[in-house]
N, C-alpha and C. Protein backbone atom coordinates (compact mmCIF):
# COMPACT_ATOMS: atom_id res chain seq x y z
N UNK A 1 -8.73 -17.19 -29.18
CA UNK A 1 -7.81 -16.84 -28.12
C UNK A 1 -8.47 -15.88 -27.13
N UNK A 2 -9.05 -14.89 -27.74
CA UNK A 2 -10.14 -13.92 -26.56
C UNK A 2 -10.73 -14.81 -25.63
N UNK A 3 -11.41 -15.37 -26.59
CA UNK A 3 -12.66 -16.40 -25.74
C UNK A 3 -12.16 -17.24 -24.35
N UNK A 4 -10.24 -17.72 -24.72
CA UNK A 4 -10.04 -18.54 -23.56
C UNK A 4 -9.06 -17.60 -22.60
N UNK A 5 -9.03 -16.19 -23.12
CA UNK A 5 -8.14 -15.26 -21.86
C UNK A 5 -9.93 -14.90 -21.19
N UNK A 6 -10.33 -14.67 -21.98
CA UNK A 6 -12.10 -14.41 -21.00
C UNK A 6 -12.36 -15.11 -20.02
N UNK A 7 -12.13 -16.26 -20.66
CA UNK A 7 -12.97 -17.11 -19.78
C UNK A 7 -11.82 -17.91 -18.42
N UNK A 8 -10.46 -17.51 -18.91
CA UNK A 8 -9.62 -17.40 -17.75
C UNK A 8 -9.39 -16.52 -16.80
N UNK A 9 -9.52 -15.37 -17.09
CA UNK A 9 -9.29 -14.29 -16.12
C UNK A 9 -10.60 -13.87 -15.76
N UNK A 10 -11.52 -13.76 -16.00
CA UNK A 10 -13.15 -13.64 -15.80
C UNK A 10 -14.41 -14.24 -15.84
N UNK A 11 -14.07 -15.54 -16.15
CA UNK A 11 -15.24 -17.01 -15.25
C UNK A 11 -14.97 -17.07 -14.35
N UNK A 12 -16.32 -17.12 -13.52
CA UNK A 12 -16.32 -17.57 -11.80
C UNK A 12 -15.78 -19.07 -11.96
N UNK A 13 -15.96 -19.52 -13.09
CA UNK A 13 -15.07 -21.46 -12.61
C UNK A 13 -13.69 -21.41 -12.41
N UNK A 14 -13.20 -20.03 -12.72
CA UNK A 14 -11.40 -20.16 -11.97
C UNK A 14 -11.29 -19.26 -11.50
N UNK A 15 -12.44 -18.78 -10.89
CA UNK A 15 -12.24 -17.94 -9.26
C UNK A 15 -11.39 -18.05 -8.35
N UNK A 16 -11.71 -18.86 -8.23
CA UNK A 16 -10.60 -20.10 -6.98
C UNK A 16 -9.37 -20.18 -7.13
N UNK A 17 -8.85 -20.19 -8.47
CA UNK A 17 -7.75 -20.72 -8.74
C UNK A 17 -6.83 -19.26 -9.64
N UNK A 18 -7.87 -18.19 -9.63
CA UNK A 18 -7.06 -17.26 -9.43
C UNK A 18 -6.88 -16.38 -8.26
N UNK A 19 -7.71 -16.98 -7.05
CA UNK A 19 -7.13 -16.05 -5.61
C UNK A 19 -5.96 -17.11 -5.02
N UNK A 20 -6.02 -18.23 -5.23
CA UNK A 20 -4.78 -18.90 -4.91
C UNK A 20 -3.61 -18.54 -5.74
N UNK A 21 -3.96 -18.40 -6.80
CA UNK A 21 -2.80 -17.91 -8.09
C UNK A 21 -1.83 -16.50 -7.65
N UNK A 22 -2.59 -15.69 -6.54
CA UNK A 22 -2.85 -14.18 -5.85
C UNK A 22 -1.88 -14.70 -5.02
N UNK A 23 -2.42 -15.78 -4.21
CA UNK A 23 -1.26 -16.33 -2.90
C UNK A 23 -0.51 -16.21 -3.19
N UNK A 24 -0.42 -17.38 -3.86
CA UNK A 24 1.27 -18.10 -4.39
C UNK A 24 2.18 -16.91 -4.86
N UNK A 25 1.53 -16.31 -6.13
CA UNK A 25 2.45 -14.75 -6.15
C UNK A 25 3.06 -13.94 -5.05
N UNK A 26 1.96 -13.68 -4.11
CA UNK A 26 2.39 -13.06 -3.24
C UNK A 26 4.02 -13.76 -2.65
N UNK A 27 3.60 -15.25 -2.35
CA UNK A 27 4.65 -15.27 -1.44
C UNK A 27 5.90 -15.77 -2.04
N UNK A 28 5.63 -15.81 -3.86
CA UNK A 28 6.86 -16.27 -4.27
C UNK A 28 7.38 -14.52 -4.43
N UNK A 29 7.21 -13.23 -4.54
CA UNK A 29 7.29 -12.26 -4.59
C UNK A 29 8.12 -12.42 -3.00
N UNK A 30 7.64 -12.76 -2.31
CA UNK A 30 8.31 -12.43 -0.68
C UNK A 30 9.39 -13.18 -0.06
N UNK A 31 9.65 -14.38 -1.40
CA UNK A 31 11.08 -15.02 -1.36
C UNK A 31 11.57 -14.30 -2.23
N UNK A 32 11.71 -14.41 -3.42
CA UNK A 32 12.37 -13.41 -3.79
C UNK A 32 13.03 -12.51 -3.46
N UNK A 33 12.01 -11.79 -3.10
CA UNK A 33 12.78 -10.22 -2.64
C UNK A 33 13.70 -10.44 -1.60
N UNK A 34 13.22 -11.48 -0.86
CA UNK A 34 14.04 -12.30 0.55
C UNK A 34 15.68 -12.21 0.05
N UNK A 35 15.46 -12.66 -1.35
CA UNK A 35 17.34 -13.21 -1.75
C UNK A 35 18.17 -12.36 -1.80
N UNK A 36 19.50 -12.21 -0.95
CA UNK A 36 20.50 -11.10 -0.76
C UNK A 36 20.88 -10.29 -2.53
N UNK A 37 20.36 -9.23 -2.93
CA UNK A 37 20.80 -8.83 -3.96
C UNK A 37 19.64 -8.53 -5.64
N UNK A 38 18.67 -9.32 -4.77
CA UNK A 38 17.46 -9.71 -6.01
C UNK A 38 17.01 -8.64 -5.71
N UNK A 39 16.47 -8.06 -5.07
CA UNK A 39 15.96 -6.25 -4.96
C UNK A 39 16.63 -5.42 -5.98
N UNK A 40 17.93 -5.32 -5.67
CA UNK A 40 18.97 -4.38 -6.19
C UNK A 40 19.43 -4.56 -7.57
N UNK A 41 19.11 -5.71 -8.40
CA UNK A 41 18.97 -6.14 -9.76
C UNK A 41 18.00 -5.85 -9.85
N UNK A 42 17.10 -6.10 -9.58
CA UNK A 42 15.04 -5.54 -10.18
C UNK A 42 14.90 -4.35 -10.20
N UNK A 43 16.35 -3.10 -9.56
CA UNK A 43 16.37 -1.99 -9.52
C UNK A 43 16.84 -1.40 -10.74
N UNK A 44 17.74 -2.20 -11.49
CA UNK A 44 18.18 -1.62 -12.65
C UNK A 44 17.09 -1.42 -13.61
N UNK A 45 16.23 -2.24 -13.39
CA UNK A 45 15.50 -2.15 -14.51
C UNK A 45 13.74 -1.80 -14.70
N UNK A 46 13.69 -1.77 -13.26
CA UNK A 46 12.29 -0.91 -12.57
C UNK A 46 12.35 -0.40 -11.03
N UNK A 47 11.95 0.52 -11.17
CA UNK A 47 11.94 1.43 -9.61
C UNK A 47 11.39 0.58 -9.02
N UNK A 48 11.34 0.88 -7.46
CA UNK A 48 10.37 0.13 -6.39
C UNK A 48 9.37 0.73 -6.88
N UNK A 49 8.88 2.50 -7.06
CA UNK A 49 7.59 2.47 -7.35
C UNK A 49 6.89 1.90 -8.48
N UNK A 50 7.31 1.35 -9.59
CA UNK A 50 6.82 0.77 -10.47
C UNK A 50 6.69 -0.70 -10.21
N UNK A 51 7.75 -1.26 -9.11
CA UNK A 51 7.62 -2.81 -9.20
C UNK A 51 6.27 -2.88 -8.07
N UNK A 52 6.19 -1.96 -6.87
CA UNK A 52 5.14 -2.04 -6.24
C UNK A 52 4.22 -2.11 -6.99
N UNK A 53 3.72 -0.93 -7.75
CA UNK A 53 2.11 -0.52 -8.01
C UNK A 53 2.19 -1.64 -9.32
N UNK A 54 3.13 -2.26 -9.64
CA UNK A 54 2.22 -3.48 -10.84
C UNK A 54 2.34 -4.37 -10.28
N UNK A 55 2.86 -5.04 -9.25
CA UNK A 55 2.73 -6.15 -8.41
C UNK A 55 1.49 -6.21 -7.65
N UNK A 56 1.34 -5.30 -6.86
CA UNK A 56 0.43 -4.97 -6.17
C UNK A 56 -1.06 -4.97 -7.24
N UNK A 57 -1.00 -3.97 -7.86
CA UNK A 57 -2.47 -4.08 -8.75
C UNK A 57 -2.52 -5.36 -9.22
N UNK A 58 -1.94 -6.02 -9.50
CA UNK A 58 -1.83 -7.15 -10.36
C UNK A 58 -2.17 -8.64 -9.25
N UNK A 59 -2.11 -7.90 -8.12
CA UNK A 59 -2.42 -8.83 -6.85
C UNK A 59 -4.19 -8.39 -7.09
N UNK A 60 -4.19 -7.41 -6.62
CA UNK A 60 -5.43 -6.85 -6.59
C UNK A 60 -6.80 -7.33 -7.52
N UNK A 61 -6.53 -7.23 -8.82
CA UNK A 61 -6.99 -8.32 -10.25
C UNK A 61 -7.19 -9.36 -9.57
N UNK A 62 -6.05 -10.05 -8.77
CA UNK A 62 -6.42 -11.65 -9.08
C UNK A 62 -7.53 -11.61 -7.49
N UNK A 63 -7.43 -10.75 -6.92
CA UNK A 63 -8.10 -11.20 -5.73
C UNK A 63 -9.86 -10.74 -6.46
N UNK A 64 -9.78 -9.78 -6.68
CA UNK A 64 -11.07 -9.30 -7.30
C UNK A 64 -12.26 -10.32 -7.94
N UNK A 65 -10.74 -10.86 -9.05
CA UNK A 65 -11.49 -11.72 -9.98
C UNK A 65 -11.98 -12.93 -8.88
N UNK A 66 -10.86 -13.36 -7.98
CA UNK A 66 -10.81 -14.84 -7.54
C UNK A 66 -12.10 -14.63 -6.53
N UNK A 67 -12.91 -13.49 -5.99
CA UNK A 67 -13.57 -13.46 -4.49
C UNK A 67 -15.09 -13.57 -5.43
N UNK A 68 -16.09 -13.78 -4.17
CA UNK A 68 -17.37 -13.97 -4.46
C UNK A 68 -17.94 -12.76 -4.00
N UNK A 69 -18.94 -12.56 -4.71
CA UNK A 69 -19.75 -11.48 -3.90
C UNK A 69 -20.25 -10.51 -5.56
N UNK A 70 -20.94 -9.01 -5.71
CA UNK A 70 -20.95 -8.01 -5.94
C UNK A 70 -19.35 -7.42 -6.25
N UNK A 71 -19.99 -6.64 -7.23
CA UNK A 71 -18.61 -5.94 -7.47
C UNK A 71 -17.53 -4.79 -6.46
N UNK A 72 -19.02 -3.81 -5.92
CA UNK A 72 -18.48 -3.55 -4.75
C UNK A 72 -17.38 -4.16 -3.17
N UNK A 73 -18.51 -5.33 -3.27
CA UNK A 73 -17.95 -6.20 -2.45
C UNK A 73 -16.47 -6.80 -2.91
N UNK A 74 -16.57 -7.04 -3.87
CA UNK A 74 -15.08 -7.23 -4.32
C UNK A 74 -14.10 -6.52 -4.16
N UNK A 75 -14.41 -5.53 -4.46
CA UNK A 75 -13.16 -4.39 -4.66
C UNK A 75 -12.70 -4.27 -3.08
N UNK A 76 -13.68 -4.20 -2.16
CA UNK A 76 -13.42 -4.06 -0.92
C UNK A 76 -12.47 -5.23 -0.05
N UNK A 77 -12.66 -6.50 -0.66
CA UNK A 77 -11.99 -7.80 -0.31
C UNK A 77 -10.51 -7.32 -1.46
N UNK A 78 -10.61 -7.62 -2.50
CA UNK A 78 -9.43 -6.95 -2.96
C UNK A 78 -8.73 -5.75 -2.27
N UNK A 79 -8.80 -4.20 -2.39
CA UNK A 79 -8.02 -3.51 -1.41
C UNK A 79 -7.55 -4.68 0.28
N UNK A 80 -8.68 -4.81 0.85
CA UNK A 80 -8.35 -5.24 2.35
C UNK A 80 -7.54 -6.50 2.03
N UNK A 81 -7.55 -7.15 1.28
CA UNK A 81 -6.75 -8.16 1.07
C UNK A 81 -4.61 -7.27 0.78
N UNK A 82 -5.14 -6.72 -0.38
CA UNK A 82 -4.05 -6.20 -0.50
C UNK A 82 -3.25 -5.36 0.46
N UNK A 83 -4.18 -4.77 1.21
CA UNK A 83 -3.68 -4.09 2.27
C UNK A 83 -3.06 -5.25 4.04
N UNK A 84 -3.50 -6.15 3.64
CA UNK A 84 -3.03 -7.26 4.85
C UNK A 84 -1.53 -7.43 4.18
N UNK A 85 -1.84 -8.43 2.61
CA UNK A 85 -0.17 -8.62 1.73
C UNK A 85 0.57 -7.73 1.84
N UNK A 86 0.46 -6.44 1.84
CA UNK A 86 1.71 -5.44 1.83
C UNK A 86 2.28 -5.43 3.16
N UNK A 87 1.09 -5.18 3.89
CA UNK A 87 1.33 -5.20 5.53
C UNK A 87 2.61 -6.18 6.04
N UNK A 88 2.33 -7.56 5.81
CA UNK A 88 3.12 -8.38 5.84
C UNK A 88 4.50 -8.63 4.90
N UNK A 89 4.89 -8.07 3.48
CA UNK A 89 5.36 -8.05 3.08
C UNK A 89 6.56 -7.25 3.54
N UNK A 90 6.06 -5.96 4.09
CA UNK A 90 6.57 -5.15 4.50
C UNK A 90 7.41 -5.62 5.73
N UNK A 91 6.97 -6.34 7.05
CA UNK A 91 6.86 -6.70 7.88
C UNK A 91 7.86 -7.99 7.85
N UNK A 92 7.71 -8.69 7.02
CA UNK A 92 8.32 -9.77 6.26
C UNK A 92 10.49 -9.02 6.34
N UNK A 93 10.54 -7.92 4.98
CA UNK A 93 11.06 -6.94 4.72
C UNK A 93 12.49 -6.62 6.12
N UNK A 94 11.43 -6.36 7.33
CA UNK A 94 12.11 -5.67 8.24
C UNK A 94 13.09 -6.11 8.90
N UNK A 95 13.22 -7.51 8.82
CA UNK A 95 13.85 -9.01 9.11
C UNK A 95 14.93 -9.16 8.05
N UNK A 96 15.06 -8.38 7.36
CA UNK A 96 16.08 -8.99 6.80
C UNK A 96 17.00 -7.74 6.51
N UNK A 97 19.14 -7.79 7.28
CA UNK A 97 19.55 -6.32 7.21
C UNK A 97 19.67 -5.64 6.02
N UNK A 98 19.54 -6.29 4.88
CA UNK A 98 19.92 -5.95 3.37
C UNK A 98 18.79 -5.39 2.74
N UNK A 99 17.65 -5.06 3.68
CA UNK A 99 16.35 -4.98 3.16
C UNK A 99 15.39 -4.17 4.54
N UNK A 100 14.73 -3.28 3.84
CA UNK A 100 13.89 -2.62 5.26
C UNK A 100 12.40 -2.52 4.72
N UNK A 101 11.79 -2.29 5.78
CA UNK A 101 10.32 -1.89 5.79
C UNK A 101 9.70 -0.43 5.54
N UNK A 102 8.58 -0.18 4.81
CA UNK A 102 8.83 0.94 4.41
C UNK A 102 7.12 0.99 4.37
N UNK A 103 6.35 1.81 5.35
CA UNK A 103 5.62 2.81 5.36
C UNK A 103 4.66 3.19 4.05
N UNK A 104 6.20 4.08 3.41
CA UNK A 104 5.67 4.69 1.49
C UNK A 104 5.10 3.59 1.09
N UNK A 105 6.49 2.31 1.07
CA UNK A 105 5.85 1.44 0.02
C UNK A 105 4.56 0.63 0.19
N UNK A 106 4.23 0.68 1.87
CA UNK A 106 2.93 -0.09 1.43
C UNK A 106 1.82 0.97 1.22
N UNK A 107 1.64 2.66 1.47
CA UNK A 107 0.98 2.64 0.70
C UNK A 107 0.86 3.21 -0.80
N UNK A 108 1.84 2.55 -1.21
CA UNK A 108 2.24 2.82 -2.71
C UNK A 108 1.19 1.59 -3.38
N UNK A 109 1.58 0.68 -2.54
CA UNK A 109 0.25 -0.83 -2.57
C UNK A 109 -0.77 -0.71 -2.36
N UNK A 110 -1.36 0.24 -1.26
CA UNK A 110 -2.84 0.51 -1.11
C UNK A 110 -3.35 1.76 -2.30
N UNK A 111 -2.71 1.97 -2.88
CA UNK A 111 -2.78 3.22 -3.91
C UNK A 111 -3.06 2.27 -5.20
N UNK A 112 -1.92 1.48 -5.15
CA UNK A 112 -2.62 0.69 -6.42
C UNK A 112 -3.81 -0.28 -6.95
N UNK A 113 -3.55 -0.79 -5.41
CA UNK A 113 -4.68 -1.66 -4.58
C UNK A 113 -6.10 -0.69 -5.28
N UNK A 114 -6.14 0.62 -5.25
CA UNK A 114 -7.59 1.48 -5.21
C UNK A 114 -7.78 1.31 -6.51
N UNK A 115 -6.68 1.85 -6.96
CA UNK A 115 -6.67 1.85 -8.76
C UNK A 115 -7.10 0.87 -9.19
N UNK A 116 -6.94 -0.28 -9.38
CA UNK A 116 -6.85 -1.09 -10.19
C UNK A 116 -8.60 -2.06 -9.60
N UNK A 117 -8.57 -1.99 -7.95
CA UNK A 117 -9.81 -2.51 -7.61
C UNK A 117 -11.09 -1.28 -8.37
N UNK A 118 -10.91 -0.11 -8.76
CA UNK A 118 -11.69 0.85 -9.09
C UNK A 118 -11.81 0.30 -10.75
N UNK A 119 -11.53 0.23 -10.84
CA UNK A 119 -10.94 0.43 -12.35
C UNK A 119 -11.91 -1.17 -12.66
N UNK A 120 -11.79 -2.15 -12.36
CA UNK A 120 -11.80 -3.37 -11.85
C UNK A 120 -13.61 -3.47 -11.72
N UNK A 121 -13.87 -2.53 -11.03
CA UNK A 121 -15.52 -2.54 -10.22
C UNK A 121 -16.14 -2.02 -11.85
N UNK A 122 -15.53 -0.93 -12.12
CA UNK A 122 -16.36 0.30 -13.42
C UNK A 122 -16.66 -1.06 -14.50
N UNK A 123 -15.18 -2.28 -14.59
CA UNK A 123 -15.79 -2.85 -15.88
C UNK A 123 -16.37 -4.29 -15.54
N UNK A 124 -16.45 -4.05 -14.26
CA UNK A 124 -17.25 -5.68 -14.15
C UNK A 124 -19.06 -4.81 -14.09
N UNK A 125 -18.86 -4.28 -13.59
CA UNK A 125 -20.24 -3.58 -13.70
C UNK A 125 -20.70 -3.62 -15.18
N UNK A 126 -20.04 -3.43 -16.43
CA UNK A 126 -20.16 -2.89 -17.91
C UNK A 126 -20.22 -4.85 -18.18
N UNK A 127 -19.76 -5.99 -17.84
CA UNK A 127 -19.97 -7.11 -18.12
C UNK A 127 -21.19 -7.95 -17.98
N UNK A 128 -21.37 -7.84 -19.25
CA UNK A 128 -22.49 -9.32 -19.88
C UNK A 128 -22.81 -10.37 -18.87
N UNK A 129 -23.89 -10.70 -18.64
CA UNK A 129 -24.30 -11.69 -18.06
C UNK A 129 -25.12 -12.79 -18.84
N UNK A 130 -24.41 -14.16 -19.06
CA UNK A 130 -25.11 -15.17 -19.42
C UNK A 130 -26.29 -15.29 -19.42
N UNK A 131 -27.27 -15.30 -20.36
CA UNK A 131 -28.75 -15.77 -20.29
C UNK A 131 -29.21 -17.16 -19.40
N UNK A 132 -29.83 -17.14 -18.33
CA UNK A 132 -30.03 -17.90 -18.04
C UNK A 132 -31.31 -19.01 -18.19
């Protein structure tokens, strides 16, 4: 079971298919929240700041894992990525009267965005490389 969460969340052969995996979250996250009342239930049972910063990091992961490059380079496409999604999310948000745009919360997203792309860089750096 290790072997196939490894090789799912951290082979470059589903790179791809975890920055699309990143999309799709994103924007099923941005219907969602869209639906009159679905905010305010997700409230009972997690703050915005908790639903941000694990949504968000959890965006962040998949972009990391899903991009090409250096680890550095990653983390940097991850944050800037995450930092466009919130942008728009937010933006998204402002459009609708039952629902507003909020400043904090995106960078409650770029906060997690750091975390988790940091965090992210320290252990891809510490990862094994196949003998070639």
């Amino acid at each position: 079971m290790q072997k196939f969460l490894t090789l799912l969340f951290l082979s470059d052969a589903y790179a791809r298919l975890r920055f699309w995996g990143a999309l799709f979250l994103f924007t099923l996250n941005c219907i969602i929240g869209s639906i009159p009342g679905a905010r305010a239930e997700a409230a009972q049972y997690a703050s915005g700041l908790v639903l941000h910063s694990f949504g968000y990091s959890v965006l962040a992961f998949l972009l990391f894992t899903g991009c090409q490059g250096q680890a550095p380079q990653r983390a940097l496409k991850a944050v800037f990525g995450v930092a466009i999604l919130g942008a728009i999310d937010e933006f998204v948000q402002s459009f609708f009267p039952y629902r507003h745009g909020s400043v904090d919360d995106w960078l409650v997203d770029m906060a997690a965005a750091i975390i988790a792309a940091t965090l992210m860089w320290a252990l891809w750096s510490l990862r094994k490389r196949p003998a070639a």
